[in-house]
N, C-alpha and C. Protein backbone atom coordinates (compact mmCIF):
# COMPACT_ATOMS: atom_id res chain seq x y z
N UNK A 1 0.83 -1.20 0.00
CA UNK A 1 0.00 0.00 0.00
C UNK A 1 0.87 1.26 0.00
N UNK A 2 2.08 1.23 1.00
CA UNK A 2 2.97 2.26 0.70
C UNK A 2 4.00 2.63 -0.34
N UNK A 3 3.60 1.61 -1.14
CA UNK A 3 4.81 1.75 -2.29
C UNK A 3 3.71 2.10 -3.63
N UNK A 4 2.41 1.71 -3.47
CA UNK A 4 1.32 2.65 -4.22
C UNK A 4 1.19 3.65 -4.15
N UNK A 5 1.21 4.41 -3.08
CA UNK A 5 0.81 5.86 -2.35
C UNK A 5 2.37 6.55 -2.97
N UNK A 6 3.53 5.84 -3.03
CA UNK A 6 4.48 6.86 -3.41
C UNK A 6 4.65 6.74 -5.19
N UNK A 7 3.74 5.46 -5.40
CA UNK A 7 4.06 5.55 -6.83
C UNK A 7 2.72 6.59 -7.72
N UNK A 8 1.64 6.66 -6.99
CA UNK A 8 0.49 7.54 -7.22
C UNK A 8 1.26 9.11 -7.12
N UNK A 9 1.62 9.28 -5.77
CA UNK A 9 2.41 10.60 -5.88
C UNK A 9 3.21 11.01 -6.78
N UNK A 10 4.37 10.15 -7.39
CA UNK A 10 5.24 9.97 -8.33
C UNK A 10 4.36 10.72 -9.56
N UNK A 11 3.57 10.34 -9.95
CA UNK A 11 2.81 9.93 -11.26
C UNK A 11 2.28 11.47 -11.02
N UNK A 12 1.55 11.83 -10.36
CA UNK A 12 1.32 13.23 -9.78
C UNK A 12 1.77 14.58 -9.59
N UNK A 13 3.04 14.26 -9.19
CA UNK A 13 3.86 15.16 -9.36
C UNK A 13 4.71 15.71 -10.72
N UNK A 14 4.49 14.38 -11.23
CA UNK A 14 5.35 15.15 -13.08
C UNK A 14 3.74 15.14 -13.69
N UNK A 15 2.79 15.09 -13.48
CA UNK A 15 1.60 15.15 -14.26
C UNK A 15 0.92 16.97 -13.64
N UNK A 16 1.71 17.41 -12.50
CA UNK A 16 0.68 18.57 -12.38
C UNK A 16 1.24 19.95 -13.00
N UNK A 17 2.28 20.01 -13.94
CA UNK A 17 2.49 21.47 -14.80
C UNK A 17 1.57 20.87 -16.18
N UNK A 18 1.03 19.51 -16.52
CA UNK A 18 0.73 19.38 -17.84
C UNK A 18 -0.49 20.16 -18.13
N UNK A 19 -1.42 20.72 -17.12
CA UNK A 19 -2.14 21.36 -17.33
C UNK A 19 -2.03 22.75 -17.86
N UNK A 20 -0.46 23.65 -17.24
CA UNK A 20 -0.44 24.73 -17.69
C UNK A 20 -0.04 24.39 -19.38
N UNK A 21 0.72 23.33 -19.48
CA UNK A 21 1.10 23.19 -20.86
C UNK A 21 -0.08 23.10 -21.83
N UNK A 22 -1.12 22.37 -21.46
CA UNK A 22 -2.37 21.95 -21.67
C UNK A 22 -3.48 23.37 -22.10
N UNK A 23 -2.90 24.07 -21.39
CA UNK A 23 -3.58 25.43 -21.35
C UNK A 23 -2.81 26.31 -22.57
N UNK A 24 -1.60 26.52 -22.24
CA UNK A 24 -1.01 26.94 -23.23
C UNK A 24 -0.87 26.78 -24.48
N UNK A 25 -1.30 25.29 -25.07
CA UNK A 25 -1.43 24.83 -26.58
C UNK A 25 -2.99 25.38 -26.67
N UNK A 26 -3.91 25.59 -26.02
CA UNK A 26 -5.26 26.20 -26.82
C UNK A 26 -5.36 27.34 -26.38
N UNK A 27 -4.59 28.51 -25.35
CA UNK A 27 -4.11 29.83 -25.86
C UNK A 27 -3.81 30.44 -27.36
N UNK A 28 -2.46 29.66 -27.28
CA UNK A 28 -1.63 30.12 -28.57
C UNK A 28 -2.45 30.68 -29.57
N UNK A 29 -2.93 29.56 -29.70
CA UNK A 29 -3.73 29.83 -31.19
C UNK A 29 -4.72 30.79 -31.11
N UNK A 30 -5.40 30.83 -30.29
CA UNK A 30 -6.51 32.20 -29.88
C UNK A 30 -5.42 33.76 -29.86
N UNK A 31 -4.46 33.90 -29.28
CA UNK A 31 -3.42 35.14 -28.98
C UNK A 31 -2.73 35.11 -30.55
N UNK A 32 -2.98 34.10 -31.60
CA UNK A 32 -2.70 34.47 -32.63
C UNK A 32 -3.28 34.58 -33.84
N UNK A 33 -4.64 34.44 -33.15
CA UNK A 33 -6.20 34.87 -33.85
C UNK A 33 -6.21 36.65 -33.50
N UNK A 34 -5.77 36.91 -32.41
CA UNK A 34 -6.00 37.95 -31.76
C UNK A 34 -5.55 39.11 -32.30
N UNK A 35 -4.15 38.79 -32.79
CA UNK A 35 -3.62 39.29 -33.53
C UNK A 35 -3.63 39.65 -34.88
N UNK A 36 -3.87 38.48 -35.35
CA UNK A 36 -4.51 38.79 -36.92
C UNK A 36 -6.04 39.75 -36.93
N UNK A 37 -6.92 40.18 -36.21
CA UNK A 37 -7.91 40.77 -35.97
C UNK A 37 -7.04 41.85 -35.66
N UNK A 38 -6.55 42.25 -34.80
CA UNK A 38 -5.97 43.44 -34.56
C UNK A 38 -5.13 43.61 -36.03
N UNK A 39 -4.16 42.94 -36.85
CA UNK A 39 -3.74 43.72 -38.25
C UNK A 39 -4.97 44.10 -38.73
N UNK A 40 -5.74 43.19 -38.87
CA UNK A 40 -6.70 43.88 -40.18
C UNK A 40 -7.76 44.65 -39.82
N UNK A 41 -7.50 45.33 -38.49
CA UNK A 41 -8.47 46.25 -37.45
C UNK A 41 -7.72 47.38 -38.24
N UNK A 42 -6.21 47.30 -38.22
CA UNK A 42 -4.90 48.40 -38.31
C UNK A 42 -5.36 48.88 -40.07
N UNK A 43 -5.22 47.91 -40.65
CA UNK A 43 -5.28 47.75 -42.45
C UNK A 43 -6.47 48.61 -42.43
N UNK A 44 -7.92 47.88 -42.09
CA UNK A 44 -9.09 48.58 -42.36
C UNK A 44 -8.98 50.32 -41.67
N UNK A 45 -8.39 50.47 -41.15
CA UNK A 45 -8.44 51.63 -40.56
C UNK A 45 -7.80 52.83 -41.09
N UNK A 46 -6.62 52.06 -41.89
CA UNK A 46 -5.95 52.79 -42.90
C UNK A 46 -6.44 53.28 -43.74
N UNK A 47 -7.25 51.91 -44.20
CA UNK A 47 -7.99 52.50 -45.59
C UNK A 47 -9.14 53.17 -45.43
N UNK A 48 -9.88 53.92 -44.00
CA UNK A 48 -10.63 54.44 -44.08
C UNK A 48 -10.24 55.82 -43.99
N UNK A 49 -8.80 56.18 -43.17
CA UNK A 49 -7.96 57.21 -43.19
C UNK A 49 -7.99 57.45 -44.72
N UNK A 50 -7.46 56.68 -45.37
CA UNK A 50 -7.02 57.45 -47.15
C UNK A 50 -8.36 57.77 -47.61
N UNK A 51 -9.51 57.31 -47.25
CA UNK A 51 -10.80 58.16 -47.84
C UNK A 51 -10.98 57.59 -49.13
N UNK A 52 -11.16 58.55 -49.76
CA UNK A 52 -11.94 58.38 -51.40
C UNK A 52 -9.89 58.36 -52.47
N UNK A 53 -8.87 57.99 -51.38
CA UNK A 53 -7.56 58.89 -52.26
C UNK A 53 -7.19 57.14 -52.75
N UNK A 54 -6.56 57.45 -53.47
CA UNK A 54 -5.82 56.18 -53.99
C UNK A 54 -5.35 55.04 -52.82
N UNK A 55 -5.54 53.71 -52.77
CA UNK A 55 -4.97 52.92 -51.43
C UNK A 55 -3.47 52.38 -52.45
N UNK A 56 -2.93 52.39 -51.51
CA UNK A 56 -1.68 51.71 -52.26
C UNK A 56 -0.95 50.46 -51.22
N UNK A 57 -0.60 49.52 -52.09
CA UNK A 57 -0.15 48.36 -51.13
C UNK A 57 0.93 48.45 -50.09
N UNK A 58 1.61 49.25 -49.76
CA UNK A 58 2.70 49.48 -48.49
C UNK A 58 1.80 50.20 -47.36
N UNK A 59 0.27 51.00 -47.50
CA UNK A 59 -0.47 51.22 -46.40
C UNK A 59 -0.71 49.96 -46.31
N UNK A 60 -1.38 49.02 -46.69
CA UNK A 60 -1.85 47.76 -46.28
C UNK A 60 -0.50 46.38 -45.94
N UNK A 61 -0.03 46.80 -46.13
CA UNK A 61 1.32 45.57 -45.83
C UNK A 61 1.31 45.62 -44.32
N UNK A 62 1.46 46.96 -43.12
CA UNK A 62 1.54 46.49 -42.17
C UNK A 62 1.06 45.81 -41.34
N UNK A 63 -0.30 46.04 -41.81
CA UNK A 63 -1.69 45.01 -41.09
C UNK A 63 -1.43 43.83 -41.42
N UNK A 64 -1.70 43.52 -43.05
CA UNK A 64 -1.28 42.12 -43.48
C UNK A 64 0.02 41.56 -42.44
N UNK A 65 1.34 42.31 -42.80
CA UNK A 65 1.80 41.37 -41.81
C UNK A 65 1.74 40.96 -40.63
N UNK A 66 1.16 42.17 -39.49
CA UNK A 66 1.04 41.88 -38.41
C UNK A 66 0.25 40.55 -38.20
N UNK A 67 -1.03 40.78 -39.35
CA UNK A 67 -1.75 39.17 -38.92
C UNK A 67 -1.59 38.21 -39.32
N UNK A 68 -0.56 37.87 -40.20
CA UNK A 68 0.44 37.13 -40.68
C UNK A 68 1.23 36.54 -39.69
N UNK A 69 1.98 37.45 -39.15
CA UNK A 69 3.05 36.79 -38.17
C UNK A 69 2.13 36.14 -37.05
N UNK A 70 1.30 36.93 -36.46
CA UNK A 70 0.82 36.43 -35.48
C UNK A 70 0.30 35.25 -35.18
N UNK A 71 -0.49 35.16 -36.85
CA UNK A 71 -1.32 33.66 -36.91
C UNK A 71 -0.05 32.71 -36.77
N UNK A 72 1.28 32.76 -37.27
CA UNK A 72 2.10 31.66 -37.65
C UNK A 72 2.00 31.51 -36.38
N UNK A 73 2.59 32.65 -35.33
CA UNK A 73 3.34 32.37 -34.35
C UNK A 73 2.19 31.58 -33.20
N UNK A 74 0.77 32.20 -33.59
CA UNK A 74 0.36 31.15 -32.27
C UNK A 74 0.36 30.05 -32.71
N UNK A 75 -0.03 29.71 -33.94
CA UNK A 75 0.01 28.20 -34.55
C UNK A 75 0.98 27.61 -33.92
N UNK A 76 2.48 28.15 -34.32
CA UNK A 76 4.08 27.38 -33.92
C UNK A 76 3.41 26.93 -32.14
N UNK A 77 3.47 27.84 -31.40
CA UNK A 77 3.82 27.80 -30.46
C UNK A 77 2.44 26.92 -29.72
N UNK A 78 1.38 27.13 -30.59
CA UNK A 78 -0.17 26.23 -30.04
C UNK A 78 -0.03 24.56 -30.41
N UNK A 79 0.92 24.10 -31.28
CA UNK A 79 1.31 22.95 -32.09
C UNK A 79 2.34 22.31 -31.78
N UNK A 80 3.09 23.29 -30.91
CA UNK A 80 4.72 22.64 -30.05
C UNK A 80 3.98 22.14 -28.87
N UNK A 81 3.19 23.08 -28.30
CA UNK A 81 2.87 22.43 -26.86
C UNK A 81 1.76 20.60 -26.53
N UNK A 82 0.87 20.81 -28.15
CA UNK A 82 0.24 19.68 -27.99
C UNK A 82 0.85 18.89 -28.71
N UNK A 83 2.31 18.88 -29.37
CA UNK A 83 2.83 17.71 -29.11
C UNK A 83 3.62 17.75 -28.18
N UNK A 84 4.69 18.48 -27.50
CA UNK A 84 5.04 17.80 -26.17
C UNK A 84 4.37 17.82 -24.84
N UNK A 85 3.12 18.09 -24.83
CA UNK A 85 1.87 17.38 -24.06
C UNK A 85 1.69 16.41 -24.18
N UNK A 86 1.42 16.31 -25.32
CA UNK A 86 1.36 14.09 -25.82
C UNK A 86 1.88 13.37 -25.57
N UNK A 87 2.94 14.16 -25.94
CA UNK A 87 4.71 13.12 -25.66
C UNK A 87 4.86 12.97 -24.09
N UNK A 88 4.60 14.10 -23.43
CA UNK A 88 4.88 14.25 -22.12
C UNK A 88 3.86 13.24 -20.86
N UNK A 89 2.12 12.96 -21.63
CA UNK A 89 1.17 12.23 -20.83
C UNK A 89 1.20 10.92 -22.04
N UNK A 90 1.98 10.68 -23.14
CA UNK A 90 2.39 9.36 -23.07
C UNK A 90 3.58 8.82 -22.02
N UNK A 91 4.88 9.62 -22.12
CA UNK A 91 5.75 9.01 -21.03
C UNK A 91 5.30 8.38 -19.50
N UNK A 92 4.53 9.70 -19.19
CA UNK A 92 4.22 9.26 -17.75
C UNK A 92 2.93 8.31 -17.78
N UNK A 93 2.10 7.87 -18.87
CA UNK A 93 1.59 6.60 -18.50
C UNK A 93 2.46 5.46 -18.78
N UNK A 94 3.24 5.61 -19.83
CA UNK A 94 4.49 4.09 -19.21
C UNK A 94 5.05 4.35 -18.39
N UNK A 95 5.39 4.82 -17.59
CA UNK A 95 5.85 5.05 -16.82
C UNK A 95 4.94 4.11 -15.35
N UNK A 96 3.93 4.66 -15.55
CA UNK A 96 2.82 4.22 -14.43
C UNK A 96 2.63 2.65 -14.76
N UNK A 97 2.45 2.24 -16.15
CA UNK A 97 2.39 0.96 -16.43
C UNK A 97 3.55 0.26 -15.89
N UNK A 98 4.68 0.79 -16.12
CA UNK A 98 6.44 -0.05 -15.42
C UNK A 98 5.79 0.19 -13.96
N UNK A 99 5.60 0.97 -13.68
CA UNK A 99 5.46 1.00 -12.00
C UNK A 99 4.08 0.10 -10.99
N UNK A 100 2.87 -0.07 -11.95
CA UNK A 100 1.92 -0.80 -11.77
C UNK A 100 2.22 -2.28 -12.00
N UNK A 101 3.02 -2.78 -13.05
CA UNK A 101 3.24 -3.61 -12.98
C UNK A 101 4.43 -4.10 -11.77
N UNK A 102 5.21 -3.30 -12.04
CA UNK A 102 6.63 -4.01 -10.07
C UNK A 102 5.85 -3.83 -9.56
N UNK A 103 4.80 -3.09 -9.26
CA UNK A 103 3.92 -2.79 -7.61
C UNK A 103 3.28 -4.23 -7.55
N UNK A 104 2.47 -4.95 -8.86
CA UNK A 104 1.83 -5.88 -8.92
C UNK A 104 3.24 -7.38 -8.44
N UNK A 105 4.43 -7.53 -9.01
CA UNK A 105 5.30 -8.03 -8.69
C UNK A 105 5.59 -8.60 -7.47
N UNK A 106 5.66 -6.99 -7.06
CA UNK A 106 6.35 -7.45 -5.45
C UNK A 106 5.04 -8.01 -4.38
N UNK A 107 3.87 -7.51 -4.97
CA UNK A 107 2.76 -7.92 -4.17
C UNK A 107 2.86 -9.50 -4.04
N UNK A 108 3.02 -10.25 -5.53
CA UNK A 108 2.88 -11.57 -5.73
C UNK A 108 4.10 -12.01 -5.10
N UNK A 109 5.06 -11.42 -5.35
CA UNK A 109 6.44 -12.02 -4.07
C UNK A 109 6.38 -12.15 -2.49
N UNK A 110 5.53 -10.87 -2.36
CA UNK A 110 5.34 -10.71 -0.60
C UNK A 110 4.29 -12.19 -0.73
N UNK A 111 3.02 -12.05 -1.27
CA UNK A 111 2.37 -12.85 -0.77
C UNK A 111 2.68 -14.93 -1.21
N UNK A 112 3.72 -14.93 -1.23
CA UNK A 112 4.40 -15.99 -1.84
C UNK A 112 5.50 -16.18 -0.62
N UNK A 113 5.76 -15.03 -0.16
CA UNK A 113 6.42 -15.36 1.18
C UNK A 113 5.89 -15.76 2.52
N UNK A 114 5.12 -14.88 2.41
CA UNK A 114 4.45 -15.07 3.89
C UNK A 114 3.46 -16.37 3.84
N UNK A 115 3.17 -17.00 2.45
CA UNK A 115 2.57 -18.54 2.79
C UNK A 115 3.40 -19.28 3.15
């Protein structure tokens, strides 16, 4: 029972930042939605500044890129975290499996002794 309780803890303790990670892969992508709305908030705004005058493509480039970069960047950074989230709550269930199984082990050894 005490070698459960430290292997439950075990399992617990590298499992409780996966949530912020967890959190952070479906941020990203919203903070780089956020952004692309804010360029083309910037773009449209431009072109309501120039009025009835000619628009020319270097007023509109800065918006475009801003929501350009932004989208990549939450993507990158929303797409790194849910795979090493994956990677990270696959390890620690083998992990639990190697450890469920010796826990199961030594049980069948203890009780193989004491008959």
């Amino acid at each position: 029972e005490t070698i459960e309780q430290s292997a439950n803890q075990f399992i617990r303790s590298h499992e409780k930042n996966l949530n912020t990670l967890s959190t952070l892969a479906a941020i990203a992508p919203l903070i780089g939605f956020l952004g692309t709305v804010t360029g083309m908030i910037r773009l449209f705004y431009r072109m309501s500044e120039a009025g009835g005058n000619m628009i020319d493509i270097t007023m509109l480039s800065g918006g475009i890129y801003e929501a350009m970069v932004t989208t990549v960047g939450g993507l990158i950074v929303g797409i790194l975290c849910i795979v090493f989230h994956n990677f990270l709550i696959s390890r620690i269930e083998s992990i639990a499996f190697i450890v469920e199984a010796k826990i199961t082990q030594v049980n069948v050894h203890l009780r193989r002794i004491s008959k």
